[in-house]
N, C-alpha and C. Protein backbone atom coordinates (compact mmCIF):
# COMPACT_ATOMS: atom_id res chain seq x y z
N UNK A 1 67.06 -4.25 111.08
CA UNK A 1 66.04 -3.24 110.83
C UNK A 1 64.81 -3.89 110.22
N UNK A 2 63.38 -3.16 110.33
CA UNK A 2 62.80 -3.98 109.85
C UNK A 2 62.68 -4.35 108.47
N UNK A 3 61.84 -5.39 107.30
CA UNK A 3 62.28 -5.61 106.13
C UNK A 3 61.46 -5.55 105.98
N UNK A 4 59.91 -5.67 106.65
CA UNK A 4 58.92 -5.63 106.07
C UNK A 4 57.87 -5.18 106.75
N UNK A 5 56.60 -4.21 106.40
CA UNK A 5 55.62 -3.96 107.79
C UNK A 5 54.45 -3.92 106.80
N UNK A 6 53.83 -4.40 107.75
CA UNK A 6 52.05 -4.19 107.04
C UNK A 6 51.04 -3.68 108.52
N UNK A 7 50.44 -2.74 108.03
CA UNK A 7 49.05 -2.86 109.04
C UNK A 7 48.00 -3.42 107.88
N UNK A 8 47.17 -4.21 108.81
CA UNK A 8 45.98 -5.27 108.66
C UNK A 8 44.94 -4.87 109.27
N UNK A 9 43.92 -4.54 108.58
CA UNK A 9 42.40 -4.63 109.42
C UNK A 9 41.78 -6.49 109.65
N UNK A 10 42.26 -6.56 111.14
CA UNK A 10 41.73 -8.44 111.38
C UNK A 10 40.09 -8.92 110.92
N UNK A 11 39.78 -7.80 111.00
CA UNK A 11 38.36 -8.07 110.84
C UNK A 11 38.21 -8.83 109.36
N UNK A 12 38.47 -8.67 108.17
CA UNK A 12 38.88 -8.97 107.13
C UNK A 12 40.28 -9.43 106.21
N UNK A 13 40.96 -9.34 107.39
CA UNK A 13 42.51 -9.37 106.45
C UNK A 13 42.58 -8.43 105.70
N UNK A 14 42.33 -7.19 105.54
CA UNK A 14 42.67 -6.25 104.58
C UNK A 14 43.96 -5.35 104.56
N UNK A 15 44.86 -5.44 103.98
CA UNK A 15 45.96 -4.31 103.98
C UNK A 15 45.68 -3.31 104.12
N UNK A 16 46.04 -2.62 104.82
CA UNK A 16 45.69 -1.07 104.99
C UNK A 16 47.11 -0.80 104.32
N UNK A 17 48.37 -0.77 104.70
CA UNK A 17 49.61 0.07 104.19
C UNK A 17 50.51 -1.24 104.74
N UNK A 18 51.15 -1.11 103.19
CA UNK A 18 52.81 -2.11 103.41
C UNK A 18 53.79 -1.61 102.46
N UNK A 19 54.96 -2.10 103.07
CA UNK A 19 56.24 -1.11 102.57
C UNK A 19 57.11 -2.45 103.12
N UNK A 20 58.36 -2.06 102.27
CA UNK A 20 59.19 -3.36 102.61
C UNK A 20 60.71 -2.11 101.78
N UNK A 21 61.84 -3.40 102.55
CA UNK A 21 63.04 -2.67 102.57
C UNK A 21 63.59 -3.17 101.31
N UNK A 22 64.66 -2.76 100.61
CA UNK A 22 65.13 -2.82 99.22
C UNK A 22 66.45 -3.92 99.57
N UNK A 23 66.44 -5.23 99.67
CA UNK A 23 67.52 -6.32 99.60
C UNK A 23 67.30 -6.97 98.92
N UNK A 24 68.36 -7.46 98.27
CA UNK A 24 68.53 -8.12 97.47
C UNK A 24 68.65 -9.58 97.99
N UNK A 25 68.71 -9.73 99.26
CA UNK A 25 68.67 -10.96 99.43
C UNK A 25 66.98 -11.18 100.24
N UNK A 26 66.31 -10.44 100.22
CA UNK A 26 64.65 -10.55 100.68
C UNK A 26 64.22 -11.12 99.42
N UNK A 27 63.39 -12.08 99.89
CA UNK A 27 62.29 -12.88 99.06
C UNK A 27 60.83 -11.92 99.93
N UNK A 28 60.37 -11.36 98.51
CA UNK A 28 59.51 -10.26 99.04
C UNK A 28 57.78 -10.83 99.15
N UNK A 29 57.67 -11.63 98.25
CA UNK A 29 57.11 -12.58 97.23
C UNK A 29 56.74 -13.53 98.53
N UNK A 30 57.36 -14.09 98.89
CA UNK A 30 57.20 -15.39 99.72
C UNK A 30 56.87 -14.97 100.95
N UNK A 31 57.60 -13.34 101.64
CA UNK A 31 57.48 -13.10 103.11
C UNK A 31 55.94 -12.73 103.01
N UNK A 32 55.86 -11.95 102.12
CA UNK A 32 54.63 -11.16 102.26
C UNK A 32 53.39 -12.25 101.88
N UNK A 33 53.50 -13.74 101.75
CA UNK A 33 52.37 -14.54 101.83
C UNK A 33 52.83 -14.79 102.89
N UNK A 34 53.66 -15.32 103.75
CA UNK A 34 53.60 -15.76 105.24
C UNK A 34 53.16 -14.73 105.80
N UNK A 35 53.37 -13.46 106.49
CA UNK A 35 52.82 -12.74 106.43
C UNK A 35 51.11 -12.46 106.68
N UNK A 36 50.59 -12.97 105.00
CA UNK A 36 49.14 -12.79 105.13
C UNK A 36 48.68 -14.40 105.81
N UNK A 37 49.35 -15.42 105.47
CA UNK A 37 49.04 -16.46 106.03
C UNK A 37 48.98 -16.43 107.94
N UNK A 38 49.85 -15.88 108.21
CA UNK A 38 49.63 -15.17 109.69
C UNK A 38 48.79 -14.45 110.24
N UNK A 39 48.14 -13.49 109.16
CA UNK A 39 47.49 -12.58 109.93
C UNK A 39 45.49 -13.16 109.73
N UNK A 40 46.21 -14.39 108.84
CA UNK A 40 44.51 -15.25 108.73
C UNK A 40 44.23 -15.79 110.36
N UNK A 41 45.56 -16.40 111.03
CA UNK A 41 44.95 -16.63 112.42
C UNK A 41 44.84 -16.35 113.16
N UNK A 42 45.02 -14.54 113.29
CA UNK A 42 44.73 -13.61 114.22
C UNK A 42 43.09 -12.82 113.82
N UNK A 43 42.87 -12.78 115.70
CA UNK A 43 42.20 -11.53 115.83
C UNK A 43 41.99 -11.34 117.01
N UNK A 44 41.22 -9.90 116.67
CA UNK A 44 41.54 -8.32 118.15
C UNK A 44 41.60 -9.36 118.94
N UNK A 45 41.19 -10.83 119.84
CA UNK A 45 41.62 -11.16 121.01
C UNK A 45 43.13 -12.37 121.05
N UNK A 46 43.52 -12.13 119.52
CA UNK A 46 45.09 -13.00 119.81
C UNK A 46 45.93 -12.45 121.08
N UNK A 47 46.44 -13.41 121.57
CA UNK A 47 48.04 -13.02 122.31
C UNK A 47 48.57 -11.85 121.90
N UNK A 48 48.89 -10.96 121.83
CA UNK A 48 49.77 -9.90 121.55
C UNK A 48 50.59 -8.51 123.00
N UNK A 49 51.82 -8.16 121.97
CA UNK A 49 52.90 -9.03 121.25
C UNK A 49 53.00 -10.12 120.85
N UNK A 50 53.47 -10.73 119.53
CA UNK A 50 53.67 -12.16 120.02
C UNK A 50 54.82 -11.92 118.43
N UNK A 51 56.03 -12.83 119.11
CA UNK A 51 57.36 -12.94 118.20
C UNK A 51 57.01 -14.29 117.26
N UNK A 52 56.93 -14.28 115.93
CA UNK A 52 57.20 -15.63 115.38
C UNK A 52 58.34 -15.92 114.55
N UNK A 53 59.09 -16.93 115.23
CA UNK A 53 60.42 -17.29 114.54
C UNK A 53 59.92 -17.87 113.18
N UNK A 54 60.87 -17.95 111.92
CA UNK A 54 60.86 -18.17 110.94
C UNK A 54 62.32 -18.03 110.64
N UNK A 55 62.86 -19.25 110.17
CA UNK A 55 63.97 -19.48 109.55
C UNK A 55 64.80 -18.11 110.08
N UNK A 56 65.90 -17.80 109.68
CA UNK A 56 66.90 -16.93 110.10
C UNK A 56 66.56 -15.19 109.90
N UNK A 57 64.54 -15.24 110.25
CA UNK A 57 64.36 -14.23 110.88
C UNK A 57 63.17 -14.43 111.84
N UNK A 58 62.19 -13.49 112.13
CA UNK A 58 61.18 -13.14 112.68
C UNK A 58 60.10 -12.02 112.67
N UNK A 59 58.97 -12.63 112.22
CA UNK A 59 57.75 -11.82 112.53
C UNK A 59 57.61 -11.34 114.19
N UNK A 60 56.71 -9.65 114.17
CA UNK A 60 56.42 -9.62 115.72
C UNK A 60 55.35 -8.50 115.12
N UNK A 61 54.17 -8.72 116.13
CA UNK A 61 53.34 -8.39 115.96
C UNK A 61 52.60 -7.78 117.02
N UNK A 62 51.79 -6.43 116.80
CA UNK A 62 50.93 -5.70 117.79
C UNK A 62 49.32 -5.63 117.00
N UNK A 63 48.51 -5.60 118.47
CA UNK A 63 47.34 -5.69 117.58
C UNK A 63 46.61 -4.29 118.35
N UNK A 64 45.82 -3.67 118.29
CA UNK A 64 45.54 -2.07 119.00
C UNK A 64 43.78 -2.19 117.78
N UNK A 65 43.30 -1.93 118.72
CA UNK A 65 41.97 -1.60 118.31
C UNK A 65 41.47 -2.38 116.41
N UNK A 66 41.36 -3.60 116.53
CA UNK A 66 41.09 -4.65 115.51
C UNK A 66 42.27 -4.41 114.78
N UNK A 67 43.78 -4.01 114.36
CA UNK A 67 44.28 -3.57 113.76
C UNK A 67 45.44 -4.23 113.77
N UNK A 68 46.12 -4.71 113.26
CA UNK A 68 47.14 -5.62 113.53
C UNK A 68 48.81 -4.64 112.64
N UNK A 69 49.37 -4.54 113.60
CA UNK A 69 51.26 -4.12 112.82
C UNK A 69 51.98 -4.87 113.30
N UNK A 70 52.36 -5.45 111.66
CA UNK A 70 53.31 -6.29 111.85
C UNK A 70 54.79 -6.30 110.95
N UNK A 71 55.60 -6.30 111.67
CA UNK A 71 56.84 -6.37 110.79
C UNK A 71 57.96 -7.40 110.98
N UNK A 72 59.19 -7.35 109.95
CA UNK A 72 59.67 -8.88 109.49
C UNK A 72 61.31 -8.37 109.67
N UNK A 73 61.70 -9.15 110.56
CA UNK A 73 63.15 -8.65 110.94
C UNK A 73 64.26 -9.94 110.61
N UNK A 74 64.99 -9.19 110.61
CA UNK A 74 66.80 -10.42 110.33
C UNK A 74 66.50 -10.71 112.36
N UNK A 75 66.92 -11.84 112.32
CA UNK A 75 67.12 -12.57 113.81
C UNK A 75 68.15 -11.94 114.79
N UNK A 76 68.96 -11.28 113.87
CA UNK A 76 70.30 -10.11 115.22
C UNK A 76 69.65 -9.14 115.09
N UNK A 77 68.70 -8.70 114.97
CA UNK A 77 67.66 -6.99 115.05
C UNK A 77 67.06 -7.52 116.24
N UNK A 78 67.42 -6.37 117.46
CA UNK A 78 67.24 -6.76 118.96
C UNK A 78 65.64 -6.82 118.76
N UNK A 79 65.01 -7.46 119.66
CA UNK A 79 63.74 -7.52 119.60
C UNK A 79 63.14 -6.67 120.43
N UNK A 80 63.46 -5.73 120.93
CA UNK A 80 62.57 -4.71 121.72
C UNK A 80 63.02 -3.82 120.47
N UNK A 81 63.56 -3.30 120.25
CA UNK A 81 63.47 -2.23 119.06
C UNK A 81 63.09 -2.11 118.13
N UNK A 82 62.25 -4.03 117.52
CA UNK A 82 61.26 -3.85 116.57
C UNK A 82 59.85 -3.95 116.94
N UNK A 83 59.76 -3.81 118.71
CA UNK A 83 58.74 -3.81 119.19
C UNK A 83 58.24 -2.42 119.78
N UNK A 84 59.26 -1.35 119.98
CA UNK A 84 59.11 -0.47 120.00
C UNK A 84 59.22 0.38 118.75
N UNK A 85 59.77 0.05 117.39
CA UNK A 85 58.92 0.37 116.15
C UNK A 85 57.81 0.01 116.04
N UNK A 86 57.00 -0.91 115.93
CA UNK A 86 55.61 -1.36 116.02
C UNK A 86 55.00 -0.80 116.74
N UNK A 87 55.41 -0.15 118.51
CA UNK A 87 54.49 0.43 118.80
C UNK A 87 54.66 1.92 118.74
N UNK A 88 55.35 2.61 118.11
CA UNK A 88 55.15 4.11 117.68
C UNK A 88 54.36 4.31 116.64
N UNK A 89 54.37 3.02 115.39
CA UNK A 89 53.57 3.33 114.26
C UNK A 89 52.10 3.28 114.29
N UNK A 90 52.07 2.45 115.54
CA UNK A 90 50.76 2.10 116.19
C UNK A 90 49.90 3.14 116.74
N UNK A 91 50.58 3.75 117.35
CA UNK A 91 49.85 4.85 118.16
C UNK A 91 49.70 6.16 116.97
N UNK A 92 50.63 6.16 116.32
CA UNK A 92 50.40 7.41 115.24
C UNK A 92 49.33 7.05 114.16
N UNK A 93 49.15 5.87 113.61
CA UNK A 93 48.41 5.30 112.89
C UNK A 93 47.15 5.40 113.54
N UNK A 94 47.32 5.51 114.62
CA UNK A 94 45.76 5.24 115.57
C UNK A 94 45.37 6.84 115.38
N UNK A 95 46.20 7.90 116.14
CA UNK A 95 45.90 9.68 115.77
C UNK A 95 45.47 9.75 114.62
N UNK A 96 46.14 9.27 113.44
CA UNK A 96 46.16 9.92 111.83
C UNK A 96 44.61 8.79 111.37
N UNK A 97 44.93 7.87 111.45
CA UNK A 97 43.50 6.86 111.00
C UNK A 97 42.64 6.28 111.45
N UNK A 98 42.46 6.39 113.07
CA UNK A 98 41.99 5.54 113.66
C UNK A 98 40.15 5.46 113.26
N UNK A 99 39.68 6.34 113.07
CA UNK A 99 38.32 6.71 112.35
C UNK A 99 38.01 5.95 110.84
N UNK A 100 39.31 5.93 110.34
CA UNK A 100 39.32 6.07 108.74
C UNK A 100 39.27 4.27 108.57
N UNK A 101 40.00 3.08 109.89
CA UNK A 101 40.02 1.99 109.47
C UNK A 101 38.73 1.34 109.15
N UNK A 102 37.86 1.63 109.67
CA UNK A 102 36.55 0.90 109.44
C UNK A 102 35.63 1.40 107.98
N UNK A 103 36.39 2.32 107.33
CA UNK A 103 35.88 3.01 105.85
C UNK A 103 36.31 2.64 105.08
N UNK A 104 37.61 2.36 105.26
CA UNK A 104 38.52 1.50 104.39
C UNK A 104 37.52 0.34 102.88
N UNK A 105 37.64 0.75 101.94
CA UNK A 105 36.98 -0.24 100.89
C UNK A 105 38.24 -0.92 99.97
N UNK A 106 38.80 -0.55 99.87
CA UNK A 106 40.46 -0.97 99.16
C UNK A 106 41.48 -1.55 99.81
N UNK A 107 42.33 -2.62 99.01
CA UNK A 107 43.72 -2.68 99.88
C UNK A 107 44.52 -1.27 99.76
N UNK A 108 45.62 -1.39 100.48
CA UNK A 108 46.04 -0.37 100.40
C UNK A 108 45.70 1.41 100.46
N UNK A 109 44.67 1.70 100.40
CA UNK A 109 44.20 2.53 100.82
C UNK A 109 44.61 3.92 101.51
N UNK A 110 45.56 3.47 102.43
CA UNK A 110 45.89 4.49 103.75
C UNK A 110 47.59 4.50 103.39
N UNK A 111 48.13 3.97 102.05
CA UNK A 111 49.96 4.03 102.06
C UNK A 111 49.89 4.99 102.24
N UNK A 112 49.30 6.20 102.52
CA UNK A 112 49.79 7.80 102.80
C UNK A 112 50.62 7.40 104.18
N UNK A 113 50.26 6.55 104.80
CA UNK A 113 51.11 6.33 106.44
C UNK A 113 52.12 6.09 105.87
N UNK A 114 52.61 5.64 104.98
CA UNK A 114 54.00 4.62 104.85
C UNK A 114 55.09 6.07 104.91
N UNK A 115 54.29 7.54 104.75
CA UNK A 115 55.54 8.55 105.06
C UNK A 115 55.79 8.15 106.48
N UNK A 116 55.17 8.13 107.15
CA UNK A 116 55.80 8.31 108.63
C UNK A 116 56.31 6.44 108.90
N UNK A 117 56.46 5.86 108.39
CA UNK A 117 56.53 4.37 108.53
C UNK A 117 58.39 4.75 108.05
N UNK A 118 58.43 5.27 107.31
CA UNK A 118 60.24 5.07 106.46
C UNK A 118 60.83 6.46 107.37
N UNK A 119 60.04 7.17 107.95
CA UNK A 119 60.54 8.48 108.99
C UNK A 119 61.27 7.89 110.48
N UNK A 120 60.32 6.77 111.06
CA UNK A 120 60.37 6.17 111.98
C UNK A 120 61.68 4.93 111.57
N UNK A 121 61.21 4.26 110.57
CA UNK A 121 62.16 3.82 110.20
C UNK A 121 63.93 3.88 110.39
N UNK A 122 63.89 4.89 109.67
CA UNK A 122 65.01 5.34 109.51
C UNK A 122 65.55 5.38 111.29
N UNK A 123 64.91 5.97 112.53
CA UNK A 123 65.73 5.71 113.72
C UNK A 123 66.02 4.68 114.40
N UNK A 124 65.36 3.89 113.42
CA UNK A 124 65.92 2.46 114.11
C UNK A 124 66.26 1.49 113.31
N UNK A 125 67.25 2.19 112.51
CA UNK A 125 68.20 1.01 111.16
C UNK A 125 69.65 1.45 112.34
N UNK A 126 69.85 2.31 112.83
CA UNK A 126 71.43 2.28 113.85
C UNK A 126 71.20 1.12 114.95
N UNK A 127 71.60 0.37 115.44
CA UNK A 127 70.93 -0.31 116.75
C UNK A 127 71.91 0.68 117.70
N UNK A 128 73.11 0.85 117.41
CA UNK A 128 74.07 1.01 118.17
C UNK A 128 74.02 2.97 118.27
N UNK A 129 73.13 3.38 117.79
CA UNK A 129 72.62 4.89 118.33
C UNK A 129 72.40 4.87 119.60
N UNK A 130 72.74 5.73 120.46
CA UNK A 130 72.42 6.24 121.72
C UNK A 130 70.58 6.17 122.44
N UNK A 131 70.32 6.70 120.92
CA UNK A 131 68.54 6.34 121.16
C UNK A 131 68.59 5.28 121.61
N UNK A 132 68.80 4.19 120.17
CA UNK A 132 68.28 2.93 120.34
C UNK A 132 69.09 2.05 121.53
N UNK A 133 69.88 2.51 121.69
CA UNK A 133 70.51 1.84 123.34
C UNK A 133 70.14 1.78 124.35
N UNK A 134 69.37 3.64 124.18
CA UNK A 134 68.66 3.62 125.74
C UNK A 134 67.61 2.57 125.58
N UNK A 135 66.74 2.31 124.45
CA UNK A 135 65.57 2.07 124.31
C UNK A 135 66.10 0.03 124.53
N UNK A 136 67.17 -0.53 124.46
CA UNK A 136 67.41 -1.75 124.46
C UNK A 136 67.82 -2.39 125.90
N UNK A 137 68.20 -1.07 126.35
CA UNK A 137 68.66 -1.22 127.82
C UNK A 137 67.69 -0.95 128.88
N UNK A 138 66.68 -0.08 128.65
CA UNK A 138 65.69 0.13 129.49
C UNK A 138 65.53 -1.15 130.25
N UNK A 139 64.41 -0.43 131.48
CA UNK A 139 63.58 -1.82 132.41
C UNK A 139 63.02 -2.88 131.69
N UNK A 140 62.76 -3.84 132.22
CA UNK A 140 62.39 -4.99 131.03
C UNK A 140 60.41 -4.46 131.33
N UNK A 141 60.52 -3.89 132.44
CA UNK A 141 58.97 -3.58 133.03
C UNK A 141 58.27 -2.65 131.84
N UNK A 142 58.88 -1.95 131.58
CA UNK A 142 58.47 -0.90 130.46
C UNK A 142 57.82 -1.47 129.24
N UNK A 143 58.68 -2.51 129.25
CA UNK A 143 58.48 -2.96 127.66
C UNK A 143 56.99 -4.18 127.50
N UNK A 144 55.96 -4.21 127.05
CA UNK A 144 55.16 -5.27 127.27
C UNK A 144 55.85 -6.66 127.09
N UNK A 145 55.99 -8.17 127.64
CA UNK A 145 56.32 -9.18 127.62
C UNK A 145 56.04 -9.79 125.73
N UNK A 146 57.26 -10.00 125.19
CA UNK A 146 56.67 -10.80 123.71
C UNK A 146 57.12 -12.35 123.71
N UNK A 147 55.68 -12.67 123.91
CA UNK A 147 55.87 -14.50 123.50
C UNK A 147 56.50 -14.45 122.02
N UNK A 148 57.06 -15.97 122.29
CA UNK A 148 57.43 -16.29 120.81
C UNK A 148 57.12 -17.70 120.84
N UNK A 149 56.59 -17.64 119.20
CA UNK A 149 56.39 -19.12 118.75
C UNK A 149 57.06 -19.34 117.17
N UNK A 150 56.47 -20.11 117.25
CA UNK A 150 57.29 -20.64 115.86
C UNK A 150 56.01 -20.63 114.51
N UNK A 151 56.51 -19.83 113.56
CA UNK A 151 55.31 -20.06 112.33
C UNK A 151 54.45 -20.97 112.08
N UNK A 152 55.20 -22.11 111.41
CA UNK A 152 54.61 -23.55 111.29
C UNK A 152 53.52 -23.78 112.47
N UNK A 153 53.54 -23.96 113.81
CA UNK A 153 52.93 -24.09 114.74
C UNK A 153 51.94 -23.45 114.96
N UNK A 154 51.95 -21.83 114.52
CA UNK A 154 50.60 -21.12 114.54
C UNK A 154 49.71 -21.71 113.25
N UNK A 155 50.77 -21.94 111.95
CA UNK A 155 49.50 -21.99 111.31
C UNK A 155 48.82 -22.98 111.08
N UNK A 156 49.58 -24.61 111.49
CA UNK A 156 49.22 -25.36 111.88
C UNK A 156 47.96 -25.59 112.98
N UNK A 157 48.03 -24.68 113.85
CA UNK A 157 47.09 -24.35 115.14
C UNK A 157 45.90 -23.69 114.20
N UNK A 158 46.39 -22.66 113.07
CA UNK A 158 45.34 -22.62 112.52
C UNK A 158 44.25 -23.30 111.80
N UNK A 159 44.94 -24.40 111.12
CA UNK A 159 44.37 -25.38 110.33
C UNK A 159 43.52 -27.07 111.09
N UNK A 160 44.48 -26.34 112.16
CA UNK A 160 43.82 -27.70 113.13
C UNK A 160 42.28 -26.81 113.90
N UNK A 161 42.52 -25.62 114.54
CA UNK A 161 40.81 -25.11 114.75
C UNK A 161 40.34 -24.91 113.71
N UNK A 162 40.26 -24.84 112.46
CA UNK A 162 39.63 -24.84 111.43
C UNK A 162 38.86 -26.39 110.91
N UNK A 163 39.41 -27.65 111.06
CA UNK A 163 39.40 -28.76 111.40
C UNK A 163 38.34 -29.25 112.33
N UNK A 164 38.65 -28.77 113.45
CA UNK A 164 37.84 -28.62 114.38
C UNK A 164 36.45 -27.92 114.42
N UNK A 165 36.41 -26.84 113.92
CA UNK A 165 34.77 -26.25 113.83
C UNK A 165 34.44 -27.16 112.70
N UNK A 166 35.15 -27.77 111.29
CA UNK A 166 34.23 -28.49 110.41
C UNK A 166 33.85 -29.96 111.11
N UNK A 167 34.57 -30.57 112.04
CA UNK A 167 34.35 -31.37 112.58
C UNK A 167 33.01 -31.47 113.51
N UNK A 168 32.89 -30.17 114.06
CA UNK A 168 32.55 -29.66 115.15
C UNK A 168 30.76 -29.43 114.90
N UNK A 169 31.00 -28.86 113.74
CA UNK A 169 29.59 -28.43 112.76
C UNK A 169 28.73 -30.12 111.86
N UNK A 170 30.22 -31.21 111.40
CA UNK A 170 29.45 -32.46 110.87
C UNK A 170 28.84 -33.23 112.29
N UNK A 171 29.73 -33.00 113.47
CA UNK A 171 29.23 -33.84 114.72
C UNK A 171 27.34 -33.33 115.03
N UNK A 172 27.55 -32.26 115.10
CA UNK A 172 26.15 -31.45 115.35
C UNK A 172 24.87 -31.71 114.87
N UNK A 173 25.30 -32.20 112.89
CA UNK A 173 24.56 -32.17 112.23
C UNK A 173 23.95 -33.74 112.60
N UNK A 174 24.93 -34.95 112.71
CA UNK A 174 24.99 -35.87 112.79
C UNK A 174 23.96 -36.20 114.14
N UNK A 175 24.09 -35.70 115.03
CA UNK A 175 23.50 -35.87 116.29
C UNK A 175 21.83 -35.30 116.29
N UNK A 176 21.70 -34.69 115.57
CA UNK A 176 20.29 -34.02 115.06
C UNK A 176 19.77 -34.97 114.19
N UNK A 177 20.47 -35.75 113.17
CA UNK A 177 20.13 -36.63 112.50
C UNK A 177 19.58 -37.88 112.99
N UNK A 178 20.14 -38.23 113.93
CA UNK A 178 20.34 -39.50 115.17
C UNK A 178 19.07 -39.25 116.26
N UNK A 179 19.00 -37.79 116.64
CA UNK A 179 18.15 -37.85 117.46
C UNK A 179 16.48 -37.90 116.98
N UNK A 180 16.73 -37.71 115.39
CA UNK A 180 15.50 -37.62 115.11
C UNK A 180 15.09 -39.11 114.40
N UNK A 181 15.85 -40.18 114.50
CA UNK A 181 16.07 -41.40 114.28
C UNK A 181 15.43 -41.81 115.22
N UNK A 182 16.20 -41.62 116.58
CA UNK A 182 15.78 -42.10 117.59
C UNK A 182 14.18 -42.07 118.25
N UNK A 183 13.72 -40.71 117.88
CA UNK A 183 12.63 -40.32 117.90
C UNK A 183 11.49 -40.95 117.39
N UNK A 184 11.63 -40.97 115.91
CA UNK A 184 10.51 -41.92 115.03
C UNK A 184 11.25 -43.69 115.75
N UNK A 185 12.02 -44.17 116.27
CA UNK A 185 12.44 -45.57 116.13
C UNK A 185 11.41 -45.86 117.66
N UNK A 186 11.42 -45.04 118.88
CA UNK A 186 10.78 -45.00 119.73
C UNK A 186 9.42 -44.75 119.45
N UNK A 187 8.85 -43.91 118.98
CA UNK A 187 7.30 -43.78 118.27
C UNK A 187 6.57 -45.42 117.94
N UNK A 188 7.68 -45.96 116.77
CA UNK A 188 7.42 -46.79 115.97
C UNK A 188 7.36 -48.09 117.18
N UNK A 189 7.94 -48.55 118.04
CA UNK A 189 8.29 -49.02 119.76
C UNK A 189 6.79 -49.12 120.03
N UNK A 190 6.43 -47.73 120.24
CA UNK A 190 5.25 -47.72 120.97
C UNK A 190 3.81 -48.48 120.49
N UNK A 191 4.13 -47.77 119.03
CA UNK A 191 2.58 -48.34 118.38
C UNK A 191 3.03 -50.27 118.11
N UNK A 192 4.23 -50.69 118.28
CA UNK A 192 4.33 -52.40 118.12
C UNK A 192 3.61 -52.91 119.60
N UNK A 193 3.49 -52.16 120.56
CA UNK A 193 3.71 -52.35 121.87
C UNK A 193 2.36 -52.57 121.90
N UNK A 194 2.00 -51.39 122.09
CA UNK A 194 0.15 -50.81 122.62
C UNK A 194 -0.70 -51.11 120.90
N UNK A 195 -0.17 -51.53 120.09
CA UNK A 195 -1.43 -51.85 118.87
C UNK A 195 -2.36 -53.15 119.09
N UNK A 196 -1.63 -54.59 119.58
CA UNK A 196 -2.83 -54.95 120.19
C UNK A 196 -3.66 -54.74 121.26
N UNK A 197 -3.75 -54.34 122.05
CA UNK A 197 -4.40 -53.59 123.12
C UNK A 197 -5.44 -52.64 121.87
N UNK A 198 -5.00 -51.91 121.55
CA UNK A 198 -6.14 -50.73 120.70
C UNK A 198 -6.56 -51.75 119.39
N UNK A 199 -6.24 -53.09 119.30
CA UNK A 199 -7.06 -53.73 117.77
C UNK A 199 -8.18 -53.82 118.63
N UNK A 200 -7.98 -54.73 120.06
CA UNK A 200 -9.08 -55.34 120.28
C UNK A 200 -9.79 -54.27 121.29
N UNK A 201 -9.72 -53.05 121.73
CA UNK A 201 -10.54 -52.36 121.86
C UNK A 201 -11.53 -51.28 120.71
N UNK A 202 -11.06 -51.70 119.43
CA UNK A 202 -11.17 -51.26 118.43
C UNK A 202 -12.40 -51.94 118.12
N UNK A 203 -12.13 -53.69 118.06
CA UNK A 203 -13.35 -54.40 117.93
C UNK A 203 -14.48 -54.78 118.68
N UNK A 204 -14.33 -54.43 119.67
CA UNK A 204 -14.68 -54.51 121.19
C UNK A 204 -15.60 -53.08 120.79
N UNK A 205 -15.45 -52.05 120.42
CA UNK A 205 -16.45 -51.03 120.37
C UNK A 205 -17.27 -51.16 119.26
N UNK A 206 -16.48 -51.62 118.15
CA UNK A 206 -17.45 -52.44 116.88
C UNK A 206 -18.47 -53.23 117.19
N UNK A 207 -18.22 -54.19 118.16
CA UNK A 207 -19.31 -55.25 118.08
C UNK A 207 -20.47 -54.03 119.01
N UNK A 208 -20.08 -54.14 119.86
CA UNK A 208 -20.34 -52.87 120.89
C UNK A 208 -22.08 -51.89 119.94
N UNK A 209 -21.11 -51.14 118.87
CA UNK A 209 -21.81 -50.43 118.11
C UNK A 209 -22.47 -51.25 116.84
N UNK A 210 -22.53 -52.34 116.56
CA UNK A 210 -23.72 -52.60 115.43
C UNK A 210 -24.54 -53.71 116.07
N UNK A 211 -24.18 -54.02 117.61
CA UNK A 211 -24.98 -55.30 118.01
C UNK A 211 -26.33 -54.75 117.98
């Protein structure tokens, strides 16, 4: 079932509403920075769905109009049934707030959702309910396709394009620097080149003018 859910405005990383399940063996503390560390390298045009393994569970994530839901499952919690939790909270969150995300000035703000978050909840802590059977057995067509990757790797991917634009931004600067090197070094070329030529037409109009 899930252990942990947050919606995120990507635009900022901002929490809109998170709620997490009562175990005693959840490190609540630690998920919920991976978590935000995840949702630093998304936005509205990430991959989505997209499953991220993590040790002996998994993040999976939907993103719907800049908005990211994401929740944190044990690794035997079938993965279409925490993808079809994600996308019911999604679409109701979208009816009840969809106006309200961009007003948002606070974290947390909108936990009024988290009623319908532990409502929904609750039908999909049975796996082995009739619901959730039909919903595991269905066409695979129905269900949108969820990549999976591995944590480390995204955020690694994050830190390496981050890398990359500072790289990206010193190369730029560097080449502007260079070209304007190049500029005065060619100038400076010219007048070594053509200065005798202009001394002695220089003196050449001198004598010229006081003979």
């Amino acid at each position: 079932m899930p252990l942990l859910t947050q919606i995120v405005r990507l635009q900022d990383g901002l929490i809109l509403c998170s709620t997490c399940e009562n175990d005693t063996n959840f490190n609540y503390t630690q998920y919920t920075k991976d978590a935000k560390d995840l949702c630093k390298t998304l936005s509205s045009t990430s991959p989505s769905p997209l499953q991220v393994d993590f040790g002996d569970t998994y993040f999976i994530y939907t993103i719907y109009n800049g908005v990211c839901f994401l929740t944190l499952c044990y690794k035997n919690y079938p993965k279409k049934l925490s993808l079809c939790f994600l996308e019911e909270i999604a679409k109701e969150f979208d009816i009840q707030h969809g106006n309200d995300v961009i007003k948002v000035k606070r974290p947390f703000e909108l936990m009024k959702f988290d009623v319908f978050i532990q409502k929904t909840k609750k039908l999909y802590q049975d796996t082995k309910s009739q619901r959730n059977l039909n919903k595991i057995t269905q066409d695979l067509q129905e269900i949108q396709t969820i990549m999976a990757q591995n944590l480390n790797d995204i955020l690694n991917r994050g830190e390496i394009l981050q890398s990359v634009a500072m790289k990206s931004d010193i190369l730029r600067n560097e080449s502007a620097k260079y070209a304007k090197l190049a500029k005065d070094f060619n100038f400076k070329l010219l007048i070594r080149k053509y200065a005798p030529f202009i001394a002695i037409i220089v003196i050449i109009l001198l004598i010229i003018i006081f003979r």
